[in-house]
C-alpha atoms as a PDB file:
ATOM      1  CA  UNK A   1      80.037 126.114  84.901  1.00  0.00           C
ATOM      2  CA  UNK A   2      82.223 123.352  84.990  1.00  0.00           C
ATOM      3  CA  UNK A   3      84.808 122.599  87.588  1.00  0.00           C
ATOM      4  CA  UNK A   4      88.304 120.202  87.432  1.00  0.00           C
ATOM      5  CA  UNK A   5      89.061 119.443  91.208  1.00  0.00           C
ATOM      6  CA  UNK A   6      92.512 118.327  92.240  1.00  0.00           C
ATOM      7  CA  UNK A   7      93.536 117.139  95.961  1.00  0.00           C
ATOM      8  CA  UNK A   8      96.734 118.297  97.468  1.00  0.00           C
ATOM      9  CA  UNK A   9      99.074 114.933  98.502  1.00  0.00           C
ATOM     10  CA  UNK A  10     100.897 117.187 100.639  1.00  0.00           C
ATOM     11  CA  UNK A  11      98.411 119.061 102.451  1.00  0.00           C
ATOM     12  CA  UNK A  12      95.765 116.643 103.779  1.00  0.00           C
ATOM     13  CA  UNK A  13      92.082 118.649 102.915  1.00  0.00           C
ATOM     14  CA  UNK A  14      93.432 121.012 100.625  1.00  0.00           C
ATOM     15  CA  UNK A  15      91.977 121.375  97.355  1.00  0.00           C
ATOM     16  CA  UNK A  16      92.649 123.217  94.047  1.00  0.00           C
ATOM     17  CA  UNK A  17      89.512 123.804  91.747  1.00  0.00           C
ATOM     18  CA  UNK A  18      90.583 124.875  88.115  1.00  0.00           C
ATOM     19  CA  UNK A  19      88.199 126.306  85.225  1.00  0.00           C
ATOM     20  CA  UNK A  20      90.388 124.419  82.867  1.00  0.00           C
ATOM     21  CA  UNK A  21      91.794 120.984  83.136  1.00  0.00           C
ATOM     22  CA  UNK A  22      95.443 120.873  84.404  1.00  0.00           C
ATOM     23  CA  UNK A  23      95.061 124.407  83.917  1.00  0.00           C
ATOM     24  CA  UNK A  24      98.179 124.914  86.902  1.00  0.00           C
ATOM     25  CA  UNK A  25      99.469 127.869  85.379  1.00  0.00           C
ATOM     26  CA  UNK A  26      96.326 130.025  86.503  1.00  0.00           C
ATOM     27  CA  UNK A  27      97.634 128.722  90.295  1.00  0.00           C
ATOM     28  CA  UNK A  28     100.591 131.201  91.732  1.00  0.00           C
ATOM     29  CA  UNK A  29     103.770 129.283  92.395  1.00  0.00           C
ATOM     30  CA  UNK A  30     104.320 129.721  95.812  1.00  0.00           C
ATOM     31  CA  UNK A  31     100.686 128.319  96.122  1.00  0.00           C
ATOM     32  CA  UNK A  32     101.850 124.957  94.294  1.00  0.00           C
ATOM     33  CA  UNK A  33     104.337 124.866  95.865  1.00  0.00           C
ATOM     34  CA  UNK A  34     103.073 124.910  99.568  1.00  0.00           C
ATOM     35  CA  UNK A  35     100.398 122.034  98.136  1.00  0.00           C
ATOM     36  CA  UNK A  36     103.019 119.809  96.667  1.00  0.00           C
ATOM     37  CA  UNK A  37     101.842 117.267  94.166  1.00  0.00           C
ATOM     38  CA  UNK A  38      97.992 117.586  92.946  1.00  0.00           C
ATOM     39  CA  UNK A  39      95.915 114.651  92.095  1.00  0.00           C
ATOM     40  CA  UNK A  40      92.629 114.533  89.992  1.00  0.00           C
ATOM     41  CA  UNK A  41      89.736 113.652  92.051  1.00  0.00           C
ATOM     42  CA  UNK A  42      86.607 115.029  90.220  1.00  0.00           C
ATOM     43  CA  UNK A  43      85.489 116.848  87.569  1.00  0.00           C
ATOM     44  CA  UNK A  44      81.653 118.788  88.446  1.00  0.00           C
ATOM     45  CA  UNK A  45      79.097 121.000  87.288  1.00  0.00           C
ATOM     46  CA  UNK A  46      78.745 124.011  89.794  1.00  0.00           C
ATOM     47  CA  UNK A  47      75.461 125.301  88.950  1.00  0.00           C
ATOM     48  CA  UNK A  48      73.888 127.720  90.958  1.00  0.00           C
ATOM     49  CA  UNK A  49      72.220 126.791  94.480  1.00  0.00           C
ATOM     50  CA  UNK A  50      74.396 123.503  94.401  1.00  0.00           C
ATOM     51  CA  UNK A  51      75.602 122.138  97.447  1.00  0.00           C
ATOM     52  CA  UNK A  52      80.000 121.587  97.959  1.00  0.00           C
ATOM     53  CA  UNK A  53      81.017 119.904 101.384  1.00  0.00           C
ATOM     54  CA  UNK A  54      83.285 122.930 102.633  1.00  0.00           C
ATOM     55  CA  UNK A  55      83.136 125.644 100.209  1.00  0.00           C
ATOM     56  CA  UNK A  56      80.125 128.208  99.254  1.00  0.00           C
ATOM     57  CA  UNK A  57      79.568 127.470  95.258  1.00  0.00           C
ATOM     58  CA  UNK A  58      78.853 130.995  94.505  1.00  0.00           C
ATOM     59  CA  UNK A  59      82.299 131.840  95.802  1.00  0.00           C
ATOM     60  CA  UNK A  60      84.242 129.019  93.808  1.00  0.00           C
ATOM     61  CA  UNK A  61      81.866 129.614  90.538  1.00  0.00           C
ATOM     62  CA  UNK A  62      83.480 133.566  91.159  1.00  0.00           C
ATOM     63  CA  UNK A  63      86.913 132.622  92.023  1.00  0.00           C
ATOM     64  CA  UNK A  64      86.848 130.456  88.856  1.00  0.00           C
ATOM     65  CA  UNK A  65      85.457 133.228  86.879  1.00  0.00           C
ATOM     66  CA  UNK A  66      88.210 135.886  87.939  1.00  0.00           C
ATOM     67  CA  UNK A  67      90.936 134.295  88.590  1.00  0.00           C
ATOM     68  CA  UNK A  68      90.818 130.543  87.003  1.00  0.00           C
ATOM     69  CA  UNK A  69      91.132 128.488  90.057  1.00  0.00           C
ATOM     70  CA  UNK A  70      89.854 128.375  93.620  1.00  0.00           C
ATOM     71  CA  UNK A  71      92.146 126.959  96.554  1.00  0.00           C
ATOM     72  CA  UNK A  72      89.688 125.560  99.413  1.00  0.00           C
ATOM     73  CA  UNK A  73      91.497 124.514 102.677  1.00  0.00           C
ATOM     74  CA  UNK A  74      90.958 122.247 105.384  1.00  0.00           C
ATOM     75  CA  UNK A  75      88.572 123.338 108.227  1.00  0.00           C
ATOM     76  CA  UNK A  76      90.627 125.209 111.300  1.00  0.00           C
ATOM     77  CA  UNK A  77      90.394 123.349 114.176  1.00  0.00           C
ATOM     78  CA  UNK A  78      88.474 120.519 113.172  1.00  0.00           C
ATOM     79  CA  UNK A  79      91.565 118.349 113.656  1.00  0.00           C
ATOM     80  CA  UNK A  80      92.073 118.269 117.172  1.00  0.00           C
ATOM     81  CA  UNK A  81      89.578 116.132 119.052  1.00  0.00           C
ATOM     82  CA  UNK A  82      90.747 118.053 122.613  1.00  0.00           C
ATOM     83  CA  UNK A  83      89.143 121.097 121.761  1.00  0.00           C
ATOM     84  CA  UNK A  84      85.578 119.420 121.567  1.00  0.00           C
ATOM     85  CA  UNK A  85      83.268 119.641 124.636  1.00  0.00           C
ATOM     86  CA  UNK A  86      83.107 115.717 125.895  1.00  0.00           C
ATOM     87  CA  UNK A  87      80.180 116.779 128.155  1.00  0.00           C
ATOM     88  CA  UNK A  88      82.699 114.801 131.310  1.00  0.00           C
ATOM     89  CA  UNK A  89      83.179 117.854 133.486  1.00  0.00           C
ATOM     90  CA  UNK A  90      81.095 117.387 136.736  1.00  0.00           C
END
């Protein structure tokens, strides 16, 4: 299966994975519109047992299947350094 991936330039993280090229309309509105302008990044085969940075690609190869698109967001939490354990308390 075969996978168009677009980057949110609003939403720093979030991406939008589409069955179709520019396919947008499969994406509900309110969705675009929280992500703001897309841009291509990458276009992928997501064959079974293949590896994605963030996302499970049995769930996007699903998501893809049933509804045309899959929206991955950024990692919770991940972006604040002051919740890591610094190993300084004594």
């Amino acid at each position: 299966m075969h996978a168009y991936v677009y980057k949110s330039l609003r939403k720093q993280g979030a991406y939008v994975f589409l069955a179709e090229r520019e396919a947008f309309d499969r994406v509900p509105p309110p969705v675009l519109e929280q992500l703001g302008r897309l841009e291509f990044v990458l276009d992928v085969e997501l064959t079974p047992g293949r590896k994605l940075a963030q996302a499970n690609v049995d769930t996007v190869r699903e998501n893809l299947v049933s509804r045309g698109f899959h929206l991955q967001m950024p990692p919770t939490g991940a972006a604040d350094p002051m919740t890591e354990d610094w190993g300084t308390d004594a």
